[in-house]
Protein backbone atom coordinates (compact mmCIF):
# COMPACT_ATOMS: atom_id res chain seq x y z
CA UNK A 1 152.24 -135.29 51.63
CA UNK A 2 153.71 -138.39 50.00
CA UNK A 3 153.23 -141.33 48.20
CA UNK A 4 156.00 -143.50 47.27
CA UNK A 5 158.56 -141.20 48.51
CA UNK A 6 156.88 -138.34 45.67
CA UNK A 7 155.10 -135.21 47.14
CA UNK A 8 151.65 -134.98 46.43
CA UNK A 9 149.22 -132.32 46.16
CA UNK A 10 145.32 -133.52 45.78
CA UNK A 11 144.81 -131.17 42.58
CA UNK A 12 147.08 -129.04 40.34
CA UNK A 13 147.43 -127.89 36.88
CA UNK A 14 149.01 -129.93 34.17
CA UNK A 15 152.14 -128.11 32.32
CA UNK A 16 149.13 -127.01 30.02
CA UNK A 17 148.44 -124.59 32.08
CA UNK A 18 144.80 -124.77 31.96
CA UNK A 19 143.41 -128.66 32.94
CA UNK A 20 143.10 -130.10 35.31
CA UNK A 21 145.31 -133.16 37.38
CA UNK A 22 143.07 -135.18 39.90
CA UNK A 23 143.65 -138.07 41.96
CA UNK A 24 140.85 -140.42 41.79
CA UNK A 25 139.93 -141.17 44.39
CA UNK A 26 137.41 -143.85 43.35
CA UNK A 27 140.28 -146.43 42.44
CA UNK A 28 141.83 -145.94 45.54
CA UNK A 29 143.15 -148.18 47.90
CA UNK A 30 143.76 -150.55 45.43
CA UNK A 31 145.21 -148.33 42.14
CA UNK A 32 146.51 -145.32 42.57
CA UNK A 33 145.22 -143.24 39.43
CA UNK A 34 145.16 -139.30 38.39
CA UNK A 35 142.19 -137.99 35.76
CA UNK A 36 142.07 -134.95 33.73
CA UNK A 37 139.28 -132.31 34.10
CA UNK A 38 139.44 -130.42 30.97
CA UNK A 39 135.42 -129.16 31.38
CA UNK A 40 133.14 -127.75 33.77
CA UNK A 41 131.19 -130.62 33.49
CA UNK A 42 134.17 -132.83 33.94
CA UNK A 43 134.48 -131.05 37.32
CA UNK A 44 130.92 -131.39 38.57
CA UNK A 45 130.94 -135.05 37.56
CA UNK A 46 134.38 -135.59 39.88
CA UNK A 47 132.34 -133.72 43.13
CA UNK A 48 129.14 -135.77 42.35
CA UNK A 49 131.11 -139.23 42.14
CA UNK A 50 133.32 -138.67 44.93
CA UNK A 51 136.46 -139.04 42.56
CA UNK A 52 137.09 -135.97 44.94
CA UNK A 53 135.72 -135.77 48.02
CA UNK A 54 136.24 -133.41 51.25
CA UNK A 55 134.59 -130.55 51.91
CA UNK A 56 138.38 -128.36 51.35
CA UNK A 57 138.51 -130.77 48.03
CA UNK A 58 135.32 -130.09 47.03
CA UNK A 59 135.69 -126.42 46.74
CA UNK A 60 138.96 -126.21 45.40
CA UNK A 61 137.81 -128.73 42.60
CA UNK A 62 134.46 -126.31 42.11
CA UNK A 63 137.25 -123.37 41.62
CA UNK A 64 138.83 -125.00 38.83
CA UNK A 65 135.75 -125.93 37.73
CA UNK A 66 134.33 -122.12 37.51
CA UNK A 67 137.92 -121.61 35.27
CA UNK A 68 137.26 -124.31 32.83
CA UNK A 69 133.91 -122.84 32.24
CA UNK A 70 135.07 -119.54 31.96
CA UNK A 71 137.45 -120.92 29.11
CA UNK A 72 134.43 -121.35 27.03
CA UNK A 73 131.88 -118.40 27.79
CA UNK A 74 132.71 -116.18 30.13
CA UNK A 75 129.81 -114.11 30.38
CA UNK A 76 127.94 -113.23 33.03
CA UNK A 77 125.14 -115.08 32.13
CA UNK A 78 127.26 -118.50 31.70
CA UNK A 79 129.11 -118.14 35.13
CA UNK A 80 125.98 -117.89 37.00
CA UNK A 81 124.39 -121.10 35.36
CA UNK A 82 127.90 -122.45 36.08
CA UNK A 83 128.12 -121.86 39.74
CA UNK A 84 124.92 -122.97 40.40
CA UNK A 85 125.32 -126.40 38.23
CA UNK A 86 128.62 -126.68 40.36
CA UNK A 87 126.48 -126.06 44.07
CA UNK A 88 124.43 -128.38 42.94
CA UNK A 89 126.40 -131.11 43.19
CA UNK A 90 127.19 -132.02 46.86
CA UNK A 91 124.42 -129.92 48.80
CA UNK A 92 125.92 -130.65 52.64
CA UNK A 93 129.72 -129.16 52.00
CA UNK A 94 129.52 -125.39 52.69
CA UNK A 95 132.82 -125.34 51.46
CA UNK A 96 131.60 -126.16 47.90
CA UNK A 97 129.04 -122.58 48.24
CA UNK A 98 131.82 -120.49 50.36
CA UNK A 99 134.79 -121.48 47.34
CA UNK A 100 132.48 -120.73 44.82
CA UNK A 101 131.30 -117.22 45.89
CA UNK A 102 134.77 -116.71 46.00
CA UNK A 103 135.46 -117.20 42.68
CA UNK A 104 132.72 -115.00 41.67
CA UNK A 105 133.80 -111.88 43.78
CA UNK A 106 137.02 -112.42 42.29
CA UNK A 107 135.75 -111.83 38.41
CA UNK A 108 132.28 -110.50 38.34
CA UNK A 109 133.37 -107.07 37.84
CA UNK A 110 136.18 -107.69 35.23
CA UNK A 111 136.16 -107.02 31.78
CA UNK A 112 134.93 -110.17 30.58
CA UNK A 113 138.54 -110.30 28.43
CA UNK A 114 140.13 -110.44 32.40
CA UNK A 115 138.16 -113.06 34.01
CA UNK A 116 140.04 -116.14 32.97
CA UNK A 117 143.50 -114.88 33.90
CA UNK A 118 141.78 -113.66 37.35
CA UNK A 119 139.57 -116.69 37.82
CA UNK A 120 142.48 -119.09 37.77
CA UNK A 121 144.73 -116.65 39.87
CA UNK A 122 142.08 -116.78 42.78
CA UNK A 123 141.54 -121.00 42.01
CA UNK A 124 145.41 -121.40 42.93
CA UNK A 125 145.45 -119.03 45.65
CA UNK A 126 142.69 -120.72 46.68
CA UNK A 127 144.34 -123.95 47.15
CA UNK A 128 147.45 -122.48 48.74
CA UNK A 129 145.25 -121.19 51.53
CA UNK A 130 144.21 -124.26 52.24
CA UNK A 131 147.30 -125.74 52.65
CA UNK A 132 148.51 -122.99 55.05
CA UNK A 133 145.06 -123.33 56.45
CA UNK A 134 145.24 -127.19 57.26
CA UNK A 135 148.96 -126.78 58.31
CA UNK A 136 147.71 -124.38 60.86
CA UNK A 137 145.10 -126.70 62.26
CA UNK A 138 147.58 -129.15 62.94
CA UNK A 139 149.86 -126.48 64.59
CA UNK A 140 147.01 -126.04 66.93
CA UNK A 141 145.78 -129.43 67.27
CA UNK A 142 149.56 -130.84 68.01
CA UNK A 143 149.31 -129.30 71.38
CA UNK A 144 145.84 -131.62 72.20
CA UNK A 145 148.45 -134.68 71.33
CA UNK A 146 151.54 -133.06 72.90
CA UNK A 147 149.68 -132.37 76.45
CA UNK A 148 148.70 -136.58 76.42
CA UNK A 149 151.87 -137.76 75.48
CA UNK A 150 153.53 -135.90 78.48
CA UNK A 151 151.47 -137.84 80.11
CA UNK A 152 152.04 -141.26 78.57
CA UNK A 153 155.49 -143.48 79.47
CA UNK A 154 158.40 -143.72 77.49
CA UNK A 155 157.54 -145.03 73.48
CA UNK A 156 153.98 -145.39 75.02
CA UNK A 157 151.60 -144.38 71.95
CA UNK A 158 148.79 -141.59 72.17
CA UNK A 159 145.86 -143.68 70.66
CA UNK A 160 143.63 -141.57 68.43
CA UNK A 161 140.26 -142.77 66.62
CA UNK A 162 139.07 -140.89 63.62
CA UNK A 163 136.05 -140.90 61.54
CA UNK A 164 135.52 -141.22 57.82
CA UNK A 165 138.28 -139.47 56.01
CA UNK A 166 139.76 -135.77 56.86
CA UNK A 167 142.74 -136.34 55.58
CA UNK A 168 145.14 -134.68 53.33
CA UNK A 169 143.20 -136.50 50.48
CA UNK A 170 140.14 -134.49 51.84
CA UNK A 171 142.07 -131.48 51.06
CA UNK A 172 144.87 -130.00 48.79
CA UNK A 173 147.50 -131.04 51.82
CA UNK A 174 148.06 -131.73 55.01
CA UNK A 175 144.14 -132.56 55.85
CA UNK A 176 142.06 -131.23 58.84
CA UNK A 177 141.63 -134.47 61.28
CA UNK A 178 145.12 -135.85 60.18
CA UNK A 179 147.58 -132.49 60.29
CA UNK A 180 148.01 -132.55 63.84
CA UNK A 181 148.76 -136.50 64.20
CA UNK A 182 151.03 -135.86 60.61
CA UNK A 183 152.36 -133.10 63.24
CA UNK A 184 153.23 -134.96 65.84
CA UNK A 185 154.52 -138.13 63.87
CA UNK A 186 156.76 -135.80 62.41
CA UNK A 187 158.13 -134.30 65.50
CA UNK A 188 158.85 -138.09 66.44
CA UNK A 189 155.63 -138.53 69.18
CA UNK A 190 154.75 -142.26 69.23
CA UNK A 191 151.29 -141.92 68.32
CA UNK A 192 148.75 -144.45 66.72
CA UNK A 193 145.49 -144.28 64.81
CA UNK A 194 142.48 -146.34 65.18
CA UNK A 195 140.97 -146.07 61.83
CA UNK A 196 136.87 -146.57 61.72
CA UNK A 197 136.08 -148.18 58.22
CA UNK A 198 132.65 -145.84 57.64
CA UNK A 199 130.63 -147.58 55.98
CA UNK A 200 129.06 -147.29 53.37
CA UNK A 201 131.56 -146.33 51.37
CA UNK A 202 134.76 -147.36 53.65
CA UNK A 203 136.70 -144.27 53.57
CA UNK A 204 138.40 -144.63 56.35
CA UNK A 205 139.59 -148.62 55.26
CA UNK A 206 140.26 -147.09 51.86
CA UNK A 207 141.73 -143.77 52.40
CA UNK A 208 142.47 -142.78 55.48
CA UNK A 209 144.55 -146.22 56.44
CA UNK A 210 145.92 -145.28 52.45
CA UNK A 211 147.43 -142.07 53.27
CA UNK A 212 148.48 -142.99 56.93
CA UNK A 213 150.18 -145.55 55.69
CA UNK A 214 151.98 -143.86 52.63
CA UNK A 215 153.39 -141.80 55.59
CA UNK A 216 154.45 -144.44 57.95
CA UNK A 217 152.27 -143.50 60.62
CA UNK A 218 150.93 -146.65 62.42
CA UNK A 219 147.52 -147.46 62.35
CA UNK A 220 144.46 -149.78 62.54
CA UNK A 221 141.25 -150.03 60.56
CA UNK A 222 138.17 -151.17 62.83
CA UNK A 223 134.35 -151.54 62.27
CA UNK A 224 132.61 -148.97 63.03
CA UNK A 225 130.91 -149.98 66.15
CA UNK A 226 134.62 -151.07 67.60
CA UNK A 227 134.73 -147.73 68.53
CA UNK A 228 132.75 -147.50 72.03
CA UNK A 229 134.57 -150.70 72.93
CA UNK A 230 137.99 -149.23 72.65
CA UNK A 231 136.65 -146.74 74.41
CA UNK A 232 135.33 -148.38 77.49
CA UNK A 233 138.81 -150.45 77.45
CA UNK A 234 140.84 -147.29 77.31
CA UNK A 235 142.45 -147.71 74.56
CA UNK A 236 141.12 -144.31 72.70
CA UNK A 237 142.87 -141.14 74.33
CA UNK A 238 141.56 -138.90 72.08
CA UNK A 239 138.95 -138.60 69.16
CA UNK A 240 139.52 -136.01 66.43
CA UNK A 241 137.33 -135.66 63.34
CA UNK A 242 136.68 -133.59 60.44
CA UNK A 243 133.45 -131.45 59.26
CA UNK A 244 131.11 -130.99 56.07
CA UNK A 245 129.63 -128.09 58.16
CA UNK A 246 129.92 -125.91 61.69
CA UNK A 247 127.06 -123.87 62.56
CA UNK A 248 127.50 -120.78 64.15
CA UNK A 249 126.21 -122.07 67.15
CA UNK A 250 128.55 -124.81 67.29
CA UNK A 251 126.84 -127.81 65.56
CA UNK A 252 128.91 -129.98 63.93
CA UNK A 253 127.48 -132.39 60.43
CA UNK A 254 130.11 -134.94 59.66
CA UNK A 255 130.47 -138.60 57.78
CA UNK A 256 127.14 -140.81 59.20
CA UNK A 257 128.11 -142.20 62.59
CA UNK A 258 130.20 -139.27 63.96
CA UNK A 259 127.02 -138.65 66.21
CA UNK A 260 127.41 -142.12 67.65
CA UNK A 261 131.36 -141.38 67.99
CA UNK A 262 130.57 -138.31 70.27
CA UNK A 263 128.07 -140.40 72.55
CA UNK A 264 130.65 -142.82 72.98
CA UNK A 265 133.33 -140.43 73.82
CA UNK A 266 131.18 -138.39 75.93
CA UNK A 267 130.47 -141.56 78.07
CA UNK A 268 133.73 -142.63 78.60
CA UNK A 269 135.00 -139.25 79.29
CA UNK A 270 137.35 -138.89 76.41
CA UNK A 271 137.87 -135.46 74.63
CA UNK A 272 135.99 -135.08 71.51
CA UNK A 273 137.92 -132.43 69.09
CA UNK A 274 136.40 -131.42 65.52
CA UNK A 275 139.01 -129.65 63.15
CA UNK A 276 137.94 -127.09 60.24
CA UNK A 277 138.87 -124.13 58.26
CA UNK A 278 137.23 -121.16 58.62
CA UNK A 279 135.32 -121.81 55.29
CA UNK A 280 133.46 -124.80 57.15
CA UNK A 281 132.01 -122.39 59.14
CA UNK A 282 128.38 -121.49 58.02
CA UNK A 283 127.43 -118.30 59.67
CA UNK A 284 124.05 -117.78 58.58
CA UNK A 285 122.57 -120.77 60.15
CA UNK A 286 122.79 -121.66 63.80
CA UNK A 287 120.84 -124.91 64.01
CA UNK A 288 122.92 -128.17 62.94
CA UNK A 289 119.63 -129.96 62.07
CA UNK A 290 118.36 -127.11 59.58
CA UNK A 291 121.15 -128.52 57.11
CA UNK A 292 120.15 -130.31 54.03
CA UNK A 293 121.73 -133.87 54.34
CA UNK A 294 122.55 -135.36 51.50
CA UNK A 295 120.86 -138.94 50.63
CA UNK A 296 123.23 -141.24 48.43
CA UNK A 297 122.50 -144.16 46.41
CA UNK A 298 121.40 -147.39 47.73
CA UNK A 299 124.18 -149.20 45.94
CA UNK A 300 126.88 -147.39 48.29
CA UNK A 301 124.88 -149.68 50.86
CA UNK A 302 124.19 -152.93 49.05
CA UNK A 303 127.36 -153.86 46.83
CA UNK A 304 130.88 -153.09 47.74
CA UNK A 305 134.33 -153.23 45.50
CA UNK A 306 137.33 -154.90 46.92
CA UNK A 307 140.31 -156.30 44.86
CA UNK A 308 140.56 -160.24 43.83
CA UNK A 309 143.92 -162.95 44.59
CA UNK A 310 144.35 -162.06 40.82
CA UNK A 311 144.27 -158.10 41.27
CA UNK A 312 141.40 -157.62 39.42
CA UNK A 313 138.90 -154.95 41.18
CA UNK A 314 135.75 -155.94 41.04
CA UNK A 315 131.76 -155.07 42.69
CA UNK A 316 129.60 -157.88 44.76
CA UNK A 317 126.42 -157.59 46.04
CA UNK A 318 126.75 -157.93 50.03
CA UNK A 319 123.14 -157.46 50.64
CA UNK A 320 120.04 -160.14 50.34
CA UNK A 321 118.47 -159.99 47.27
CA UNK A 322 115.78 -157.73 46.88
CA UNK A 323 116.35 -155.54 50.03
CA UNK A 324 116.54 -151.55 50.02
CA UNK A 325 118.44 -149.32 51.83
CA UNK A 326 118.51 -146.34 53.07
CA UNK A 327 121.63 -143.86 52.33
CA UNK A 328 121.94 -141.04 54.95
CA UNK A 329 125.46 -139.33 53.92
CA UNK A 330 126.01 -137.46 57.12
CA UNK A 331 124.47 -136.87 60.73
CA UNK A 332 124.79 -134.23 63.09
CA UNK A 333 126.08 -133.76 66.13
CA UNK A 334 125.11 -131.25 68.78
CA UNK A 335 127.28 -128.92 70.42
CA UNK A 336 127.09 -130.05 73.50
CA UNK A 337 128.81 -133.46 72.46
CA UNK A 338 132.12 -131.25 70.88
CA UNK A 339 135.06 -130.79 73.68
CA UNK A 340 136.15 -128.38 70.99
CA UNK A 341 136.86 -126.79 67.58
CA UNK A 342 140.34 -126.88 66.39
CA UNK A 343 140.97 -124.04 64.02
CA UNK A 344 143.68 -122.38 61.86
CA UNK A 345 143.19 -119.77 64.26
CA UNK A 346 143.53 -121.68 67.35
CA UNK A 347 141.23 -124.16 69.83
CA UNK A 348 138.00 -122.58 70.85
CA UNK A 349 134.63 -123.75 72.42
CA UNK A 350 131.59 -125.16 69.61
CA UNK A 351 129.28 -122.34 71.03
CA UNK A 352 128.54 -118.73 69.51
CA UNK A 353 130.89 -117.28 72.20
CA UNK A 354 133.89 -119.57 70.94
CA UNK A 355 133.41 -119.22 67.30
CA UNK A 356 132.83 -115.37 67.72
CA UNK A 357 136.09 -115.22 69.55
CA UNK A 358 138.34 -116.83 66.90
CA UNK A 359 136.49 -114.92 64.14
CA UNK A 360 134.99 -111.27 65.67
CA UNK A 361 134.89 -109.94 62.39
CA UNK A 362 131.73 -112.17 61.65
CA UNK A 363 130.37 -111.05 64.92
């Protein structure tokens, strides 16, 4: 995608070869700033602090990681205490565990003299895949947007909502929630996106409105709890979110508040659709609430950053003095609640039956 009329990926490698190129997404809406992993630890640091963040992200970041550990000991012994420092770091994403397996089917039976060259070969294919992957999605998801806009007047927009951030910036392009609306804005379909801010940390006001934006596609950030109202007005013709995780059965764990999203939607009879790669899938559990949820700090609740008249960024306290809070990153929300799963292999049902029939190899 692009910013400022230059094509963007989310992570590469410098002409060096071996680091490292980030955006940060930290500094984002307000700068727009790249870092430089050039260690394994500078990698695990950008997944804990959200300078990257998406589950796609996430693992494609741990990937790199694994390399710029292996550029230092590449033994067996140092690329297990590597992965599992990596895992470690954002416990929800299965994506982090799936891209990191990966990796190590990729160079644990190389001469340790191989790995490197192999480990960094996999990392880029890797993020390749996920582009085609996301791409995919939204060839899929386009149709769910397509079918409404037949539907819809001349010039009159197909109103989506969106939760958090599954953008392209939640992946290395394209993003899971935003490909097909990318899709369709492309293809010249009027469409608009309402834009929930998620709290606590506001990345849907920071970077989902960022990257819609960047790509001309109209938009408009609300509170959270705008949502159901929109709803009940009918001014929501569609909701399409991302994932952290799928069950096998169907469950879906997402941002904090996609739960409420799906009540809302279910209520006022408007199609709930969840987009993921097939690496979002976690097969060996079948119960959404048996997934460890991460807990964040309080400060992501009780001070916020936002950018001064002078430009200066800056962090307030929003909260009374003296008051705790509680930091739930992500909720869950049943199958039942999901009109569907949109896939890089198509749209199916969130049940066993669906999943099994878009992937019968895991059958």
């Amino acid at each position: 995608m692009k910013i400022d009329g230059k094509a963007y990926r989310t992570i590469w490698l410098k002409d060096d070869g071996w680091s490292v190129e980030i955006i940060d997404q930290t500094r984002l809406p307000h700068e727009f700033v790249t870092a430089t992993l050039t260690t394994m630890q500078d990698a695990a640091v950008a997944i804990k602090t959200m300078q990257v963040r998406g589950a796609p992200l996430i693992g494609a970041t741990a990937a790199y990681g694994l390399c710029l550990a292996l550029r230092e000991d590449a033994s067996d012994e140092a690329m297990d205490l590597a992965i599992a420092h990596l895992n470690e770091q954002r416990p929800t994403a299965v994506n982090l565990r799936w891209a990191l397996e990966e990796m190590r089917k990729a160079v644990r039976n190389l001469p340790r003299e191989e790995r490197l060259a192999a480990a960094y070969r996999r990392a880029a294919t890797l993020c390749d895949e996920d582009v085609e992957t996301c791409r995919m999605i939204g060839v899929h998801g386009l149709k769910l947007i397509e079918e409404i806009a037949a539907r819809k007047g001349p010039g009159e927009p197909v109103n989506v909502l969106t939760h958090c951030n599954a953008g392209w910036i939640a992946c290395v392009d394209w993003g899971t929630a935003t490909s097909p609306v990318y899709q369709a804005h492309d293809k010249g379909i009027a469409v608009h996106v309402w834009v929930d801010e998620t709290r606590p940390r506001n990345q849907g006001a920071s970077l989902t409105a960022f990257e819609l934006g960047a790509h001309g596609v109209p938009h408009t950030i609300i509170v959270d709890n705008a949502g159901g109202h929109l709803m009940q007005h009918g001014k929501v013709d569609l909701v399409i979110v991302g994932t952290d995780r799928v069950t096998a059965s169907g469950d879906v764990c997402n941002k904090i508040g996609t739960y409420l999203k799906a009540l809302a939607a279910r209520d006022n009879d408007i199609p709930f659709y969840v987009t993921l790669p097939f690496s979002t899938i976690d097969w060996t559990i079948d119960d959404g609430f048996s997934i460890p949820i991460e807990e964040r700090s309080a400060d992501e609740v009780l001070k916020m950053p936002g950018r001064l008249p002078d430009g200066s960024v800056v962090t307030v306290e929003i909260a009374a003095p003296g008051s705790g809070a509680g930091n739930p990153a992500f909720d869950v929300t049943p199958a039942r609640l999901v009109t569907g799963l949109v896939t890089e292999r198509g749209i199916c049902a969130a049940s066993p039956e669906g999943l099994k029939g878009l992937y019968p190899e895991n059958a």
